[in-house]
Protein backbone atom coordinates (compact mmCIF):
# COMPACT_ATOMS: atom_id res chain seq x y z
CA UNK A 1 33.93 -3.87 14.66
CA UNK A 2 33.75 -3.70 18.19
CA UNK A 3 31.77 -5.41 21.30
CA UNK A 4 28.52 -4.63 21.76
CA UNK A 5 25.58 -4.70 24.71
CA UNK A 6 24.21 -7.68 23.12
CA UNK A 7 26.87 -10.04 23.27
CA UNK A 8 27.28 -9.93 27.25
CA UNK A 9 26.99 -13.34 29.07
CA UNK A 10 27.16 -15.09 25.52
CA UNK A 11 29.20 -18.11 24.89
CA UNK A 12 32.36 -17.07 22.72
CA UNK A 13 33.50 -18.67 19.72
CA UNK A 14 36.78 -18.18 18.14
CA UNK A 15 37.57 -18.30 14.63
CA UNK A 16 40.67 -19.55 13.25
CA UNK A 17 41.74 -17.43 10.27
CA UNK A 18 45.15 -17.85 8.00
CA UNK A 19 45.89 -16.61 4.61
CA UNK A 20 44.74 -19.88 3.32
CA UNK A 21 41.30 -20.21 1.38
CA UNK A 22 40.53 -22.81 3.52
CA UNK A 23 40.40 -20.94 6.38
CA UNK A 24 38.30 -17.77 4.86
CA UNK A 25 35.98 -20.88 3.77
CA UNK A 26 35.79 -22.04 7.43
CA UNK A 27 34.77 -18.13 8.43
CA UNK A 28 32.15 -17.73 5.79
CA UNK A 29 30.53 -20.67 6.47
CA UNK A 30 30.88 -20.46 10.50
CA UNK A 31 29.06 -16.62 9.71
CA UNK A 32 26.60 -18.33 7.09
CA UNK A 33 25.24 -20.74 10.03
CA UNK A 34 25.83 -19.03 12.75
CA UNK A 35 25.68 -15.49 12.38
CA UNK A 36 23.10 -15.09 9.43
CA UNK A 37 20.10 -14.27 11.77
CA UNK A 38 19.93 -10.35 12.46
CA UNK A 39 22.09 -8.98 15.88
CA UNK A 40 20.46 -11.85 17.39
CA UNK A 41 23.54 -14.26 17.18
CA UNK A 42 24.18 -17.32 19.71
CA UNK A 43 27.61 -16.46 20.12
CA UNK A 44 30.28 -13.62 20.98
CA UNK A 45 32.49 -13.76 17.88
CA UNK A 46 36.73 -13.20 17.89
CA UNK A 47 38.44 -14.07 14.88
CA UNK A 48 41.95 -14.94 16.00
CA UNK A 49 45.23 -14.83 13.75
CA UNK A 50 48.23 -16.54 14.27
CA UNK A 51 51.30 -14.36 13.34
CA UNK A 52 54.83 -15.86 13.06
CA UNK A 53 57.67 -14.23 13.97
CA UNK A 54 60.52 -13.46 11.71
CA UNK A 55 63.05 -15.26 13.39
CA UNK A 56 60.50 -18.84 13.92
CA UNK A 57 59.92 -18.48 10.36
CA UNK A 58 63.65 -18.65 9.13
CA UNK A 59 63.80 -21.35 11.46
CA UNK A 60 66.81 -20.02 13.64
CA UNK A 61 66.77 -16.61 15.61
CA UNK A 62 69.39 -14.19 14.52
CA UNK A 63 70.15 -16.06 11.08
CA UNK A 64 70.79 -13.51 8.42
CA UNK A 65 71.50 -9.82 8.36
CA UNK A 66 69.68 -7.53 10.08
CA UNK A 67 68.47 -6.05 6.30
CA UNK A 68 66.77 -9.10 5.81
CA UNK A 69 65.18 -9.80 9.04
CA UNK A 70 63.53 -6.42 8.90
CA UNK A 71 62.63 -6.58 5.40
CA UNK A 72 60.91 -10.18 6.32
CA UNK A 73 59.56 -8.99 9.15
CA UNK A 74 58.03 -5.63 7.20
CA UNK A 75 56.64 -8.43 4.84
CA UNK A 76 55.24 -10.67 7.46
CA UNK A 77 53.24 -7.17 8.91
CA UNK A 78 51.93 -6.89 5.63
CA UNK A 79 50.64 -10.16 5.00
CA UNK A 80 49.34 -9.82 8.77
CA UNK A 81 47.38 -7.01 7.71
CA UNK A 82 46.01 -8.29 4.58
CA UNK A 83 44.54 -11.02 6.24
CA UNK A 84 42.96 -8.93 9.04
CA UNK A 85 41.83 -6.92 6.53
CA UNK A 86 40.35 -9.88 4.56
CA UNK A 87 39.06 -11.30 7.98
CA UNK A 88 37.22 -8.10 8.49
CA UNK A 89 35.44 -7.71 4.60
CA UNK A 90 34.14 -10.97 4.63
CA UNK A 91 32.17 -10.00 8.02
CA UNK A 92 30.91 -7.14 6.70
CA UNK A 93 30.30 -8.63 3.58
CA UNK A 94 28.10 -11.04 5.77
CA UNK A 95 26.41 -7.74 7.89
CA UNK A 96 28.54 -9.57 10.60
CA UNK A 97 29.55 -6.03 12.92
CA UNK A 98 29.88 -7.01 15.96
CA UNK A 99 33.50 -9.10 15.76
CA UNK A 100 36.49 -8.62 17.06
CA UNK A 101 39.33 -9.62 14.97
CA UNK A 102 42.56 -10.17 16.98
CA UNK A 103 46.37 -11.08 16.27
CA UNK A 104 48.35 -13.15 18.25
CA UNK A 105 52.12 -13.66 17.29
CA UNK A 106 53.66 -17.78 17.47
CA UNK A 107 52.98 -21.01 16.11
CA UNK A 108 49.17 -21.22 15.14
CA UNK A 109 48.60 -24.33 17.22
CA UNK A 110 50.04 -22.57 20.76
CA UNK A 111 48.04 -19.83 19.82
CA UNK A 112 44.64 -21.33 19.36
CA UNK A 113 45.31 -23.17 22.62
CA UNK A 114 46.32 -19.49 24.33
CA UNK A 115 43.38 -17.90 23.12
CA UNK A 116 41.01 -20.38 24.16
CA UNK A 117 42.65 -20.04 27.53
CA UNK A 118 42.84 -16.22 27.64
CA UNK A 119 39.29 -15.56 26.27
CA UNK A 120 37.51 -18.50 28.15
CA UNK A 121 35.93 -19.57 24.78
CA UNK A 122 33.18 -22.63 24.28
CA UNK A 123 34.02 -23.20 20.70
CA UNK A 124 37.08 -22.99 18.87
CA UNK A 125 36.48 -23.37 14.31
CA UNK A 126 39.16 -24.12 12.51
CA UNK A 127 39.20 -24.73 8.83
CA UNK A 128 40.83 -27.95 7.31
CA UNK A 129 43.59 -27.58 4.57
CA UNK A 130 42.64 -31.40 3.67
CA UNK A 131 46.29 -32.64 3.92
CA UNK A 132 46.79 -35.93 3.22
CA UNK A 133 48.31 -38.78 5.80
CA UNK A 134 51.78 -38.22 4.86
CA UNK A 135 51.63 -34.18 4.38
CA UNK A 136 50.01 -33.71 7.20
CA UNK A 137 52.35 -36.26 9.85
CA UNK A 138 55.42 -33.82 8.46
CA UNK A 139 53.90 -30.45 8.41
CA UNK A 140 51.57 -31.28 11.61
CA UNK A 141 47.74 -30.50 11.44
CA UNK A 142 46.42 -27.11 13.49
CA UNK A 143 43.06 -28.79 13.50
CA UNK A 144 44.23 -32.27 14.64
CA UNK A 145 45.98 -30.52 17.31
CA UNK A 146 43.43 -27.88 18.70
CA UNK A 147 41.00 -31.18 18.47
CA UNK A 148 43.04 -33.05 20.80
CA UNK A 149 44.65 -30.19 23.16
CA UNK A 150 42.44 -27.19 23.21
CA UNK A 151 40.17 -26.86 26.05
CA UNK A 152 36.57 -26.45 24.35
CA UNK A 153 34.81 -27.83 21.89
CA UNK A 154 36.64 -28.10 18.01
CA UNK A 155 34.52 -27.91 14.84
CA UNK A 156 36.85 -28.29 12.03
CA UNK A 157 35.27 -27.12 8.49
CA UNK A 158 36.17 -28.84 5.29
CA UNK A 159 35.59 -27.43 1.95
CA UNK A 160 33.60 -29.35 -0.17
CA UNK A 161 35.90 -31.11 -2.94
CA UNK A 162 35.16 -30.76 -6.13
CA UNK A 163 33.85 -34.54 -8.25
């Protein structure tokens, strides 16, 4: 999955992706309505990933022995790679070639805002976990966030619930 000819002077979109359904929802359906046409797609495609770090995801740097940090952070890699992997099936499960999938390590919200910076995109997609009030003022929202401090446009897909 690489660049291609095509995609110069495009606008670029960006593609939030996490190991959460909700985000592999947001990525099918950005690709269903937005990439479903041929090679002849209206954007330049990235999906970005948002790696943490062992020591951010314990919480305090250095806590632990130095086993377990590089057993965590071997695990971390993994799941890194599974959802890269993932990120990169469901593309070419949609004939979706021309992507770029790309991993940035820190918190997912600084690193939405970083790539939108770095890669000069005009449309960030995020997918919504559908946290409620109270979840969502402790654990923070990536999507409220990008919304309100990202420098392009925001679309934030929600999976349809269920009646």
């Amino acid at each position: 999955m690489a660049e291609g000819s095509e995609n110069k002077g495009k606008p670029l979109m960006l593609v939030a992706v996490d190991d959460s359904e909700h985000s592999f929802y947001a990525l099918e359906w950005t690709l269903d309505h937005f990439f479903a046409h041929g090679t002849n797609h209206p954007f330049k495609l990235i999906v970005i990933h948002a790696r943490s770090s062992a020591s951010s995801a314990l919480g305090v740097a250095g806590f632990g022995s130095v086993d377990f940090m590089t057993y965590l952070e071997a695990d971390m890699k993994k799941s890194t790679s599974k959802t890269v992997q993932k990120a990169k099936d469901v593309c070419t499960s949609k004939k979706v070639e021309d992507v770029e999938v790309e991993v940035m390590e820190g918190d997912p919200r600084n690193v939405m805002c970083d790539a939108v910076d770095k890669h000069h995109a005009s449309l960030l997609v995020v997918g919504s976990h559908g946290y409620g009030l109270v979840k969502r003022a402790v654990l923070g929202s990536v999507s409220d966030y990008c919304a309100h401090h990202v420098k392009c446009s925001v679309m934030i897909v929600k999976k349809p619930t269920k009646p």
